[in-house]
PDB file of N, CA and C in Angstrom:
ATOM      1  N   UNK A   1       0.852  -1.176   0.000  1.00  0.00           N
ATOM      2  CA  UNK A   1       0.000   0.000   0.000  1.00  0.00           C
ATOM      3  C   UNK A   1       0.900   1.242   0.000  1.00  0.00           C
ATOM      4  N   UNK A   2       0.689   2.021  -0.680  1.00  0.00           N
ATOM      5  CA  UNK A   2       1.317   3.512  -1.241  1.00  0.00           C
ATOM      6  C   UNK A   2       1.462   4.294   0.586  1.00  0.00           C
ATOM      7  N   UNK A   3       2.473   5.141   0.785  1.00  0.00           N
ATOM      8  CA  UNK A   3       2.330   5.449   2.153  1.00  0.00           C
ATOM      9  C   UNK A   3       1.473   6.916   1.788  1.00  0.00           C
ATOM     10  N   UNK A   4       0.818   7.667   0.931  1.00  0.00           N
ATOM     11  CA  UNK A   4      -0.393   7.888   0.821  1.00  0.00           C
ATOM     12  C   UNK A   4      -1.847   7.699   1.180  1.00  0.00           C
ATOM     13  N   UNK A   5      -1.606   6.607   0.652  1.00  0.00           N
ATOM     14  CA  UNK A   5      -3.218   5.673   1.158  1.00  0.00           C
ATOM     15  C   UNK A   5      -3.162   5.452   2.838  1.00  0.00           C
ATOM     16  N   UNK A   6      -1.837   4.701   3.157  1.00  0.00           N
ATOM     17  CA  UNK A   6      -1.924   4.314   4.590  1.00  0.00           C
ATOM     18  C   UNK A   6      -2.019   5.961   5.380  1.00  0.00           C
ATOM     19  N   UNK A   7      -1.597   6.921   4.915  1.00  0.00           N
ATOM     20  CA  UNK A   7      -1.549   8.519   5.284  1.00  0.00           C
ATOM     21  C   UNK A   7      -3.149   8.896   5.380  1.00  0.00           C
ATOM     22  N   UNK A   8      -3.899   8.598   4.721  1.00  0.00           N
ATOM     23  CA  UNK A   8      -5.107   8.918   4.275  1.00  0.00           C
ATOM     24  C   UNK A   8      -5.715   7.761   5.281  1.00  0.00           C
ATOM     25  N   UNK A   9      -5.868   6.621   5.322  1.00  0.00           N
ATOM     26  CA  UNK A   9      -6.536   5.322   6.144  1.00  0.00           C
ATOM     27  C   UNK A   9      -6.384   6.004   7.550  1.00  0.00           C
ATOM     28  N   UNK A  10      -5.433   6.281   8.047  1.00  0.00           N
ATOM     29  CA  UNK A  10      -4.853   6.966   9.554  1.00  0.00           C
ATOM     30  C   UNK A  10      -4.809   7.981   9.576  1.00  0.00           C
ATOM     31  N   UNK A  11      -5.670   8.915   8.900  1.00  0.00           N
ATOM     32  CA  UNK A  11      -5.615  10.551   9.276  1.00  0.00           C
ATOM     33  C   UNK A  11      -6.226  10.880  10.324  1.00  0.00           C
ATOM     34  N   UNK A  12      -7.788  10.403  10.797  1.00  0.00           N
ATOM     35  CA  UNK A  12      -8.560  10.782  11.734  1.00  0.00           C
ATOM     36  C   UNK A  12      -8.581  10.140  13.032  1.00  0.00           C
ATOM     37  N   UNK A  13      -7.280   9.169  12.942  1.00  0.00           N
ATOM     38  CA  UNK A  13      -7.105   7.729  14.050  1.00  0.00           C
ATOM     39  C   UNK A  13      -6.295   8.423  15.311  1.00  0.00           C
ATOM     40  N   UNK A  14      -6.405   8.438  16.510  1.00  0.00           N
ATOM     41  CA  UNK A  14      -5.547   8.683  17.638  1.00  0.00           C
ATOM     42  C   UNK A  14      -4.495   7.862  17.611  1.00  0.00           C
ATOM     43  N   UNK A  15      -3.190   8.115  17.394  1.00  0.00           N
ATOM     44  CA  UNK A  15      -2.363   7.010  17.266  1.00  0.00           C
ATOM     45  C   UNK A  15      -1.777   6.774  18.585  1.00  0.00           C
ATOM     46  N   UNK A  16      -2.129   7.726  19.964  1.00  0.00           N
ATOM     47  CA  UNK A  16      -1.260   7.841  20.614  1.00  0.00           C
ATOM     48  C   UNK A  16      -1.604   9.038  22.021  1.00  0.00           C
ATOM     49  N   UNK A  17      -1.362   9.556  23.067  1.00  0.00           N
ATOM     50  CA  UNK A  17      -1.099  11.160  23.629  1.00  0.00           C
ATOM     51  C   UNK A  17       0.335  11.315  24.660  1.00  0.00           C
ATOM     52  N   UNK A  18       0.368  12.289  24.539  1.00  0.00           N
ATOM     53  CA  UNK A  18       1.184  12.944  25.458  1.00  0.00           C
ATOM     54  C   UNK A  18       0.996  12.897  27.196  1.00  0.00           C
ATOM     55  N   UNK A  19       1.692  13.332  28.070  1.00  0.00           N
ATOM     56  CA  UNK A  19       1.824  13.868  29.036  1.00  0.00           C
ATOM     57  C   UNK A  19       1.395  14.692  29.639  1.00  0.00           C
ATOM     58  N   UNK A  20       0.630  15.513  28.556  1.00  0.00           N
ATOM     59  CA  UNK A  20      -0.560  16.455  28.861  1.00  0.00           C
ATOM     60  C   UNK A  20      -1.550  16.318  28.311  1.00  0.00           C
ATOM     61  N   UNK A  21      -1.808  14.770  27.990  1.00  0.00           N
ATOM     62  CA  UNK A  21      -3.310  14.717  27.120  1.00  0.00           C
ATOM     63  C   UNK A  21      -3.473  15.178  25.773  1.00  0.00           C
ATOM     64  N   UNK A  22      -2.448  15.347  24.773  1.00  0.00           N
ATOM     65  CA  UNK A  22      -2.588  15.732  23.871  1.00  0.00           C
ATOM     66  C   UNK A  22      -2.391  14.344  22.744  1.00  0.00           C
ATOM     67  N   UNK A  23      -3.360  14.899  22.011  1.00  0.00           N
ATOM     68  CA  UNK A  23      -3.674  13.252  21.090  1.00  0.00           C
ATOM     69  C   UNK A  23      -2.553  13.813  19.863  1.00  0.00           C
ATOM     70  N   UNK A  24      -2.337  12.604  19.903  1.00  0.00           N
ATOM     71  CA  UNK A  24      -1.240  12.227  18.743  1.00  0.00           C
ATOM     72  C   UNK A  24      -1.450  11.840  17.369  1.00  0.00           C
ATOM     73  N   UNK A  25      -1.403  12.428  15.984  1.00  0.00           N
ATOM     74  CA  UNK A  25      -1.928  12.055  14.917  1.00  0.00           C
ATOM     75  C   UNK A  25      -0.893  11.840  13.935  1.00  0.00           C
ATOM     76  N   UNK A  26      -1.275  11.325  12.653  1.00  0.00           N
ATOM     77  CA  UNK A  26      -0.482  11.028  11.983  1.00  0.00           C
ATOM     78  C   UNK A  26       0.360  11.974  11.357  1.00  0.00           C
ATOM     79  N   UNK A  27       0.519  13.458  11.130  1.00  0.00           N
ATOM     80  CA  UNK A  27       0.667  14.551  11.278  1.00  0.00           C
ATOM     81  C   UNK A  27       2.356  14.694  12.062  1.00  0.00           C
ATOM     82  N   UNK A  28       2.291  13.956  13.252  1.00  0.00           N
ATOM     83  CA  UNK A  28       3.213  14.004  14.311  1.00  0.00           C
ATOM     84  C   UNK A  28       4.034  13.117  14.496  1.00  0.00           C
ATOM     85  N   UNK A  29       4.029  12.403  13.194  1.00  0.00           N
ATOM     86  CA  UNK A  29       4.907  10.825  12.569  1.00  0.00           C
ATOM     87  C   UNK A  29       5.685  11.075  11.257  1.00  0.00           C
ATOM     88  N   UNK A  30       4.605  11.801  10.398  1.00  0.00           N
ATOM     89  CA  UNK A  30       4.630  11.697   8.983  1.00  0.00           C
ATOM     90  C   UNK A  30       6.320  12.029   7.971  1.00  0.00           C
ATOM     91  N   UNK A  31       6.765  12.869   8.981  1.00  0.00           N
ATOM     92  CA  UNK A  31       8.190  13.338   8.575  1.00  0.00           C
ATOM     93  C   UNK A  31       9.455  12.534   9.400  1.00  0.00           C
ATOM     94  N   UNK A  32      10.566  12.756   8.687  1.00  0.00           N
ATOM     95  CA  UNK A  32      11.644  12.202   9.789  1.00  0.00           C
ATOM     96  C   UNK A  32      11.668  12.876  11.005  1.00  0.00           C
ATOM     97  N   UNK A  33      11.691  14.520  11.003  1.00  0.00           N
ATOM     98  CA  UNK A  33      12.013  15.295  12.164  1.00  0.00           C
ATOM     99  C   UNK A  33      10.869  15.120  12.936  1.00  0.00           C
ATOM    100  N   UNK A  34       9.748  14.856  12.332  1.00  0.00           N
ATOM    101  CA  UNK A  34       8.543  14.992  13.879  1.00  0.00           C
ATOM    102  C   UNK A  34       8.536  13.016  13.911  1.00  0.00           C
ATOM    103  N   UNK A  35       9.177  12.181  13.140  1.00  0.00           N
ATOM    104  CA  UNK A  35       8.965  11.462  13.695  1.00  0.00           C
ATOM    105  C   UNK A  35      10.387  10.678  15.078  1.00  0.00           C
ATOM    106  N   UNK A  36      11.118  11.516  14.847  1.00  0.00           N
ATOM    107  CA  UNK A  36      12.701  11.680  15.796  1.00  0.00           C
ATOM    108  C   UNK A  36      12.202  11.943  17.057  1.00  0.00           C
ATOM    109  N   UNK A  37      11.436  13.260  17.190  1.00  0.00           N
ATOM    110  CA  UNK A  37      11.199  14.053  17.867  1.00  0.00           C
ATOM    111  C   UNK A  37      10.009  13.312  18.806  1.00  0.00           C
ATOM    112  N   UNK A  38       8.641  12.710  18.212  1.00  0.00           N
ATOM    113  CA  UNK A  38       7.856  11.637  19.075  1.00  0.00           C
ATOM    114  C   UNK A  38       8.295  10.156  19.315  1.00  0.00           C
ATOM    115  N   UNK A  39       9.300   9.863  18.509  1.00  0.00           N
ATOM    116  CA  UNK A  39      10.042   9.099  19.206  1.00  0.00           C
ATOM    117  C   UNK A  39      11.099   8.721  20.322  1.00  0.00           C
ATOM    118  N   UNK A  40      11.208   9.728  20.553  1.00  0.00           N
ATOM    119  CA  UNK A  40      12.550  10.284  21.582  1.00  0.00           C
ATOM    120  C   UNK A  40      11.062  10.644  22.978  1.00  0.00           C
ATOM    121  N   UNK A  41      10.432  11.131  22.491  1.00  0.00           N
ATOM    122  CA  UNK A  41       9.349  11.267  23.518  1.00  0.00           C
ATOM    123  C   UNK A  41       8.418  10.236  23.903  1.00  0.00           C
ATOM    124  N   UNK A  42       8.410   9.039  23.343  1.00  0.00           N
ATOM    125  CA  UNK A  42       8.187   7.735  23.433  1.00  0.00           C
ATOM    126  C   UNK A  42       8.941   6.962  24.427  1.00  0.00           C
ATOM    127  N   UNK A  43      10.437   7.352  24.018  1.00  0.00           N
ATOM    128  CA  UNK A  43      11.054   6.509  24.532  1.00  0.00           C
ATOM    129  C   UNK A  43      11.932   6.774  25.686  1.00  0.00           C
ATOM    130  N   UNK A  44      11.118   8.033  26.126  1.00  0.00           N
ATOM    131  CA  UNK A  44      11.432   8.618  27.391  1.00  0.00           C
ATOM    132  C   UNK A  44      10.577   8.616  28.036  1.00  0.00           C
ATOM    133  N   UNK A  45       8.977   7.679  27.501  1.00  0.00           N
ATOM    134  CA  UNK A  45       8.115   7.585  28.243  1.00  0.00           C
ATOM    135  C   UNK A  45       6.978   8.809  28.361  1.00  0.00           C
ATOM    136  N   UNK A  46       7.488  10.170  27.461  1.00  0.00           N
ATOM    137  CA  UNK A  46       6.502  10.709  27.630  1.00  0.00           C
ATOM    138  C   UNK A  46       5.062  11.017  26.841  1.00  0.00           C
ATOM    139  N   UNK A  47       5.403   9.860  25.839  1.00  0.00           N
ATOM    140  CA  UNK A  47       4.447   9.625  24.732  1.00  0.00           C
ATOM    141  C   UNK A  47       3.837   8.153  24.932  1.00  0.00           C
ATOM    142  N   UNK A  48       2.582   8.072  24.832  1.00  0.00           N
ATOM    143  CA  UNK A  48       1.997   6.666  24.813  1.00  0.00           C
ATOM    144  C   UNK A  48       1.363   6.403  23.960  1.00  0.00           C
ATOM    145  N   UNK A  49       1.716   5.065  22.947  1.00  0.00           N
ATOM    146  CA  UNK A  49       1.362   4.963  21.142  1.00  0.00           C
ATOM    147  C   UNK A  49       0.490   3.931  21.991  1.00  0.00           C
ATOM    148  N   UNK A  50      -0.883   4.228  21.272  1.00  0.00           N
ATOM    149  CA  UNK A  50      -2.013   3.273  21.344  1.00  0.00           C
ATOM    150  C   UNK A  50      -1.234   2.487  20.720  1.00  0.00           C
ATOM    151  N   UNK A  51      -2.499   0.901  20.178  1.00  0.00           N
ATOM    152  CA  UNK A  51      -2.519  -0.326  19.514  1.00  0.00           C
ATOM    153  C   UNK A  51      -2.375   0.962  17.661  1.00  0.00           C
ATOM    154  N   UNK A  52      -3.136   1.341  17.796  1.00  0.00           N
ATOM    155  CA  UNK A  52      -2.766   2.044  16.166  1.00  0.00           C
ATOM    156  C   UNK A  52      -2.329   2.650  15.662  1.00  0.00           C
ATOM    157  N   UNK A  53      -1.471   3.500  16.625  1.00  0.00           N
ATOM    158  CA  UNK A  53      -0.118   4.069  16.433  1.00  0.00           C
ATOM    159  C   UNK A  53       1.120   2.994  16.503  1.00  0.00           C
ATOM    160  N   UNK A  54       1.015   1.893  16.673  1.00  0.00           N
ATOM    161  CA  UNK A  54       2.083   1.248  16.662  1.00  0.00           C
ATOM    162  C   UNK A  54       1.742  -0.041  15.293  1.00  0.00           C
ATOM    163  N   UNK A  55       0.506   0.314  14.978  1.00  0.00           N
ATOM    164  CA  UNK A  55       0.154  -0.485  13.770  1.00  0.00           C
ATOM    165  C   UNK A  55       0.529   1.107  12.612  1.00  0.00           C
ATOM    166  N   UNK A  56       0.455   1.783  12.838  1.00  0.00           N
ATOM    167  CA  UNK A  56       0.691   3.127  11.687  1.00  0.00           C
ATOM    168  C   UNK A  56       2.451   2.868  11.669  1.00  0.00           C
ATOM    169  N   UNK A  57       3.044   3.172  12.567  1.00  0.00           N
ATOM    170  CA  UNK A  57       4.941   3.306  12.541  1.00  0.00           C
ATOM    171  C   UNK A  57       4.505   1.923  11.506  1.00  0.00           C
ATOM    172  N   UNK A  58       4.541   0.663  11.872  1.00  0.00           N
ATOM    173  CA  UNK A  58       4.721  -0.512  11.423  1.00  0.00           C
ATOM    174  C   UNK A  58       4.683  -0.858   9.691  1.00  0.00           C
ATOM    175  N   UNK A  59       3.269  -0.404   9.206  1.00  0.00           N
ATOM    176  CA  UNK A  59       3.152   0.005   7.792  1.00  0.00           C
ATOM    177  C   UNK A  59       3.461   1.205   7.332  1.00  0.00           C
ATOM    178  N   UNK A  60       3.610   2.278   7.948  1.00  0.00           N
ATOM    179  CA  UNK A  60       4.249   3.611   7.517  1.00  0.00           C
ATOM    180  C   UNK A  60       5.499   3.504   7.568  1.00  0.00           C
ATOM    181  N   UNK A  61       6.716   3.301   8.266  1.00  0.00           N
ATOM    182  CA  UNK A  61       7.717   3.216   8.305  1.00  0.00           C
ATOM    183  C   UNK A  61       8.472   1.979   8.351  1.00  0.00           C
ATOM    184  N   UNK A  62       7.829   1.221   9.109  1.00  0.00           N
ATOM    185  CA  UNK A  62       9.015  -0.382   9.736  1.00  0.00           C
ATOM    186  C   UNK A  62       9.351   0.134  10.647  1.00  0.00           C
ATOM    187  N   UNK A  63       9.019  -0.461  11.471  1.00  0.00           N
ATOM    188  CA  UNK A  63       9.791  -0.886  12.725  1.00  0.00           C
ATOM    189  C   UNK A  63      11.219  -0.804  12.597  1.00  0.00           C
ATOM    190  N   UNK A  64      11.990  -1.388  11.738  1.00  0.00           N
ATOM    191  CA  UNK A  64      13.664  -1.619  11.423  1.00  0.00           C
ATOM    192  C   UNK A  64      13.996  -0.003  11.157  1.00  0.00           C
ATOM    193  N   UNK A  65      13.182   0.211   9.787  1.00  0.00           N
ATOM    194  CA  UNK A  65      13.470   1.804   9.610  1.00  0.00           C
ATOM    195  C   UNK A  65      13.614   2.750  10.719  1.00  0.00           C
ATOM    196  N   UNK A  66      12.140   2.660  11.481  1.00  0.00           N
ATOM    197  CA  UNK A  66      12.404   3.667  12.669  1.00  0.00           C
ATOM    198  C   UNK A  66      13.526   3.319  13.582  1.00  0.00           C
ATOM    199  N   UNK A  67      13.898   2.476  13.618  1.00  0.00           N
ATOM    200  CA  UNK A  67      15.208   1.755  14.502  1.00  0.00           C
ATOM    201  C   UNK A  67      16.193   2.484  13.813  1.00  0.00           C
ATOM    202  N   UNK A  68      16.694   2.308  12.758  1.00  0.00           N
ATOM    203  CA  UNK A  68      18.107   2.789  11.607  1.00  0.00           C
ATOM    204  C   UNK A  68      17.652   4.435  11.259  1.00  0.00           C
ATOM    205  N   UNK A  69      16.307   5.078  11.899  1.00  0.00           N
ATOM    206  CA  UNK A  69      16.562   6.679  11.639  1.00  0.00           C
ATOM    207  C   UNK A  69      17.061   7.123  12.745  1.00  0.00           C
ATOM    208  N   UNK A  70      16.217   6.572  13.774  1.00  0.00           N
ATOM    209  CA  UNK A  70      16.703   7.079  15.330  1.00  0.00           C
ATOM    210  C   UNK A  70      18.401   6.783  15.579  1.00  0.00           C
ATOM    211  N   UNK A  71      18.428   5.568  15.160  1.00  0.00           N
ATOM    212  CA  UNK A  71      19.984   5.139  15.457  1.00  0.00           C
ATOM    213  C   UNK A  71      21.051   6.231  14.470  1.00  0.00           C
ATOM    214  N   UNK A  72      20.524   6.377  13.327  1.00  0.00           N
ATOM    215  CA  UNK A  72      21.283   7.172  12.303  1.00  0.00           C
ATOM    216  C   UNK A  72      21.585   8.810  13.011  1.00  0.00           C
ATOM    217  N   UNK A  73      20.444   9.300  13.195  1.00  0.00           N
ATOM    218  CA  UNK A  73      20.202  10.527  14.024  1.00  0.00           C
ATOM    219  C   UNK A  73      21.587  10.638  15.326  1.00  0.00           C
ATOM    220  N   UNK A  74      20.728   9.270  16.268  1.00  0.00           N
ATOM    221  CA  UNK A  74      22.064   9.551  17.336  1.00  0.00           C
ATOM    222  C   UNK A  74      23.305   9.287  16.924  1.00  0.00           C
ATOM    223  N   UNK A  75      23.882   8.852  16.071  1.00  0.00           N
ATOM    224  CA  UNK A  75      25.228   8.856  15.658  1.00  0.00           C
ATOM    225  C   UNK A  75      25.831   9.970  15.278  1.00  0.00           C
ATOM    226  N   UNK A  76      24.862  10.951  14.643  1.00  0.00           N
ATOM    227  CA  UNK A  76      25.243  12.263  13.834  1.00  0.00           C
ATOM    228  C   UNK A  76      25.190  13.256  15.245  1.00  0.00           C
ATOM    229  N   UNK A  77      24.581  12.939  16.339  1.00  0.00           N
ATOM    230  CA  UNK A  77      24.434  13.825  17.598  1.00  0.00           C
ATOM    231  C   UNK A  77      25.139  13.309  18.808  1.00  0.00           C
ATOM    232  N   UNK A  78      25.717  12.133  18.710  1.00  0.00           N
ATOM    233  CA  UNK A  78      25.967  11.506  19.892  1.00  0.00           C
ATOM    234  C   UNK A  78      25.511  11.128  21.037  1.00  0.00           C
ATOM    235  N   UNK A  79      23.989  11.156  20.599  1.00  0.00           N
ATOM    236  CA  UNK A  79      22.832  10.961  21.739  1.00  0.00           C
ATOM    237  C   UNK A  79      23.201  10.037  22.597  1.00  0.00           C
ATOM    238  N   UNK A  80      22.378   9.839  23.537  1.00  0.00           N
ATOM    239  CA  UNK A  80      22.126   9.197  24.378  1.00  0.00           C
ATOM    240  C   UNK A  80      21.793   7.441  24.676  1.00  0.00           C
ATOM    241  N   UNK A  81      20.674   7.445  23.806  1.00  0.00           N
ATOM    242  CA  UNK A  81      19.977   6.305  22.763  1.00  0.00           C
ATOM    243  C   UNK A  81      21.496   5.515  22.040  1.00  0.00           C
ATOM    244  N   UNK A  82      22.033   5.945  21.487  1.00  0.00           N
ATOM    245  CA  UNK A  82      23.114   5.316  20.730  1.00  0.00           C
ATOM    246  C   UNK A  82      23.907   4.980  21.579  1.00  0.00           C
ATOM    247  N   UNK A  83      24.146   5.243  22.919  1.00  0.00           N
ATOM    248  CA  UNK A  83      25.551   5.178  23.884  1.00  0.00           C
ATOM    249  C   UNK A  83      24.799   3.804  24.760  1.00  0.00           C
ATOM    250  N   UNK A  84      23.509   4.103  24.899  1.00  0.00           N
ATOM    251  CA  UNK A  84      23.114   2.565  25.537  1.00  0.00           C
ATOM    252  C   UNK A  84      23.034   1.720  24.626  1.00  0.00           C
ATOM    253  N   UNK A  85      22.638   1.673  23.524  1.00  0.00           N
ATOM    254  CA  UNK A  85      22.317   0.234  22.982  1.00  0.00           C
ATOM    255  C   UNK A  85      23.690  -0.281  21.609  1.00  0.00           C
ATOM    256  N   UNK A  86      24.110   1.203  21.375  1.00  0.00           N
ATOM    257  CA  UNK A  86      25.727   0.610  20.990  1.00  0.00           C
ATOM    258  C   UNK A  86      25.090   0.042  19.377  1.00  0.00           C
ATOM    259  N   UNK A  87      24.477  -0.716  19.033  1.00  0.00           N
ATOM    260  CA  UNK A  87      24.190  -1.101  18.031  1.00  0.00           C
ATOM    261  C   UNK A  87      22.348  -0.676  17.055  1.00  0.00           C
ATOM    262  N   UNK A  88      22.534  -0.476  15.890  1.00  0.00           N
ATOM    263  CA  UNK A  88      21.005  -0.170  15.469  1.00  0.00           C
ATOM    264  C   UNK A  88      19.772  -1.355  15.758  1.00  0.00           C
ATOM    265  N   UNK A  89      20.729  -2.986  16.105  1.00  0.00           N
ATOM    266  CA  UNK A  89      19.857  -4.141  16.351  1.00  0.00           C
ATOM    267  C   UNK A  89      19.684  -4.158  17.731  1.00  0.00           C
ATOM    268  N   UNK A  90      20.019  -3.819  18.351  1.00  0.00           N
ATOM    269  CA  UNK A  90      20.316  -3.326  20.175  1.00  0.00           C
ATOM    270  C   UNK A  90      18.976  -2.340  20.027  1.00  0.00           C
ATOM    271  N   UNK A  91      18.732  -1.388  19.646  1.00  0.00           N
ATOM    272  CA  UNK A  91      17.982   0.230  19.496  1.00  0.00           C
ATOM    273  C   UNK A  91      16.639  -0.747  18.380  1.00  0.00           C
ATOM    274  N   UNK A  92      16.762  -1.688  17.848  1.00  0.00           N
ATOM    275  CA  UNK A  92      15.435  -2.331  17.229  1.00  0.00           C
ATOM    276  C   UNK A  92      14.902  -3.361  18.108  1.00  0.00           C
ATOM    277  N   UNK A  93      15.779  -4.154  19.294  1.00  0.00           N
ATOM    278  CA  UNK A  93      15.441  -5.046  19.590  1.00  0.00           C
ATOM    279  C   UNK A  93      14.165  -4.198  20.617  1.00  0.00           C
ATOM    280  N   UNK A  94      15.210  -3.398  21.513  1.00  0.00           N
ATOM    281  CA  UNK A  94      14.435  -2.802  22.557  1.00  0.00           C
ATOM    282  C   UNK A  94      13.171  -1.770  22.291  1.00  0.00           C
ATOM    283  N   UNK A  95      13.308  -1.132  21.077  1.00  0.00           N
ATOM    284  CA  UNK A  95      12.048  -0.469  20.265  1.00  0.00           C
ATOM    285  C   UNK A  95      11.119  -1.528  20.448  1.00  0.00           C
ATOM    286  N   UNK A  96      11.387  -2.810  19.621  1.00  0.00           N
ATOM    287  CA  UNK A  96      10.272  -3.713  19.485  1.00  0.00           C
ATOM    288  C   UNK A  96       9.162  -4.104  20.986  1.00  0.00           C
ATOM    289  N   UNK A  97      10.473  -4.001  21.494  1.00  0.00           N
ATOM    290  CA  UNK A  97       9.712  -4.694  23.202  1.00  0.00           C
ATOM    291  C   UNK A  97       8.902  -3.837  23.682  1.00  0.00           C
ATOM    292  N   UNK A  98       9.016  -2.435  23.670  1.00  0.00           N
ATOM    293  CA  UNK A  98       8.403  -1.606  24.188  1.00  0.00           C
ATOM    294  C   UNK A  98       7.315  -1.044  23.431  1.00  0.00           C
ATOM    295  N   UNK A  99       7.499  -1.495  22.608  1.00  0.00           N
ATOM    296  CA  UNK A  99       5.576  -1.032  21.684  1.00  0.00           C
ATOM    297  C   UNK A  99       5.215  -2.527  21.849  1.00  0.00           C
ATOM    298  N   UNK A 100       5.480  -3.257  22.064  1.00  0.00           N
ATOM    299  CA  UNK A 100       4.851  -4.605  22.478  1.00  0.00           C
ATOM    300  C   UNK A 100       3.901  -4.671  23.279  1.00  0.00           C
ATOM    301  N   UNK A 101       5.281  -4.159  24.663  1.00  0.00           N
ATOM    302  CA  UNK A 101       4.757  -3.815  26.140  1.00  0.00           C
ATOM    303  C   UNK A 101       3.171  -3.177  25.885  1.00  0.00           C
ATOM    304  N   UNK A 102       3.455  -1.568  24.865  1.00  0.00           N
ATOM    305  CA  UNK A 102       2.409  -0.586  24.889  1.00  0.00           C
ATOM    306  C   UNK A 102       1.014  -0.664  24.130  1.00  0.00           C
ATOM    307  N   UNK A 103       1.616  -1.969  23.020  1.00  0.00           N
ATOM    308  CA  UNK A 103       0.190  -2.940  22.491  1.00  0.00           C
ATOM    309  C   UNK A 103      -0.370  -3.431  23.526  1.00  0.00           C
TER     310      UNK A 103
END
């Protein structure tokens, strides 16, 4: 499926909210930088991806992909994320577990 269509299927879907109750849309995925940016806020716990926000990353991006942008990102910044898991399969394994957990 064209990531159009899946863009269009998940436009009106809550994929997710914030820390202050703010609902999360596809909007707030759709790019690399806002999707860095709610991912890093994910994975600091301050974002919580429903069941269909973690079915949207999955056919919108991959799972692996979002693993190898985030990982790509912290290499170019020296983040944080990259210093614990050392590897992009380290930073996919533990991605996976935790939208698991949040399914």
């Amino acid at each position: 499926m064209s990531k159009e269509k899946i863009l269009n299927r998940y436009k009106d879907i809550v994929l997710g909210d914030n820390y202050k109750n703010e609902k999360l849309f596809v909007n707030d995925v759709e790019t690399e930088e806002r999707l860095i940016s709610t991912m890093y806020d994910f994975l600091s716990r301050e974002v919580d991806l429903y069941k269909e926000g973690i079915e949207f990353l999955k056919e919108y991006w991959g799972l692996e992909n979002v693993a190898r942008i985030i990982f790509d990102y912290e290499n170019d910044t020296n983040g944080d994320f990259h210093q614990a898991f050392h590897t992009e399969k380290g930073l996919y394994d533990w991605l996976y577990d935790m939208l698991k957990k949040n399914n």
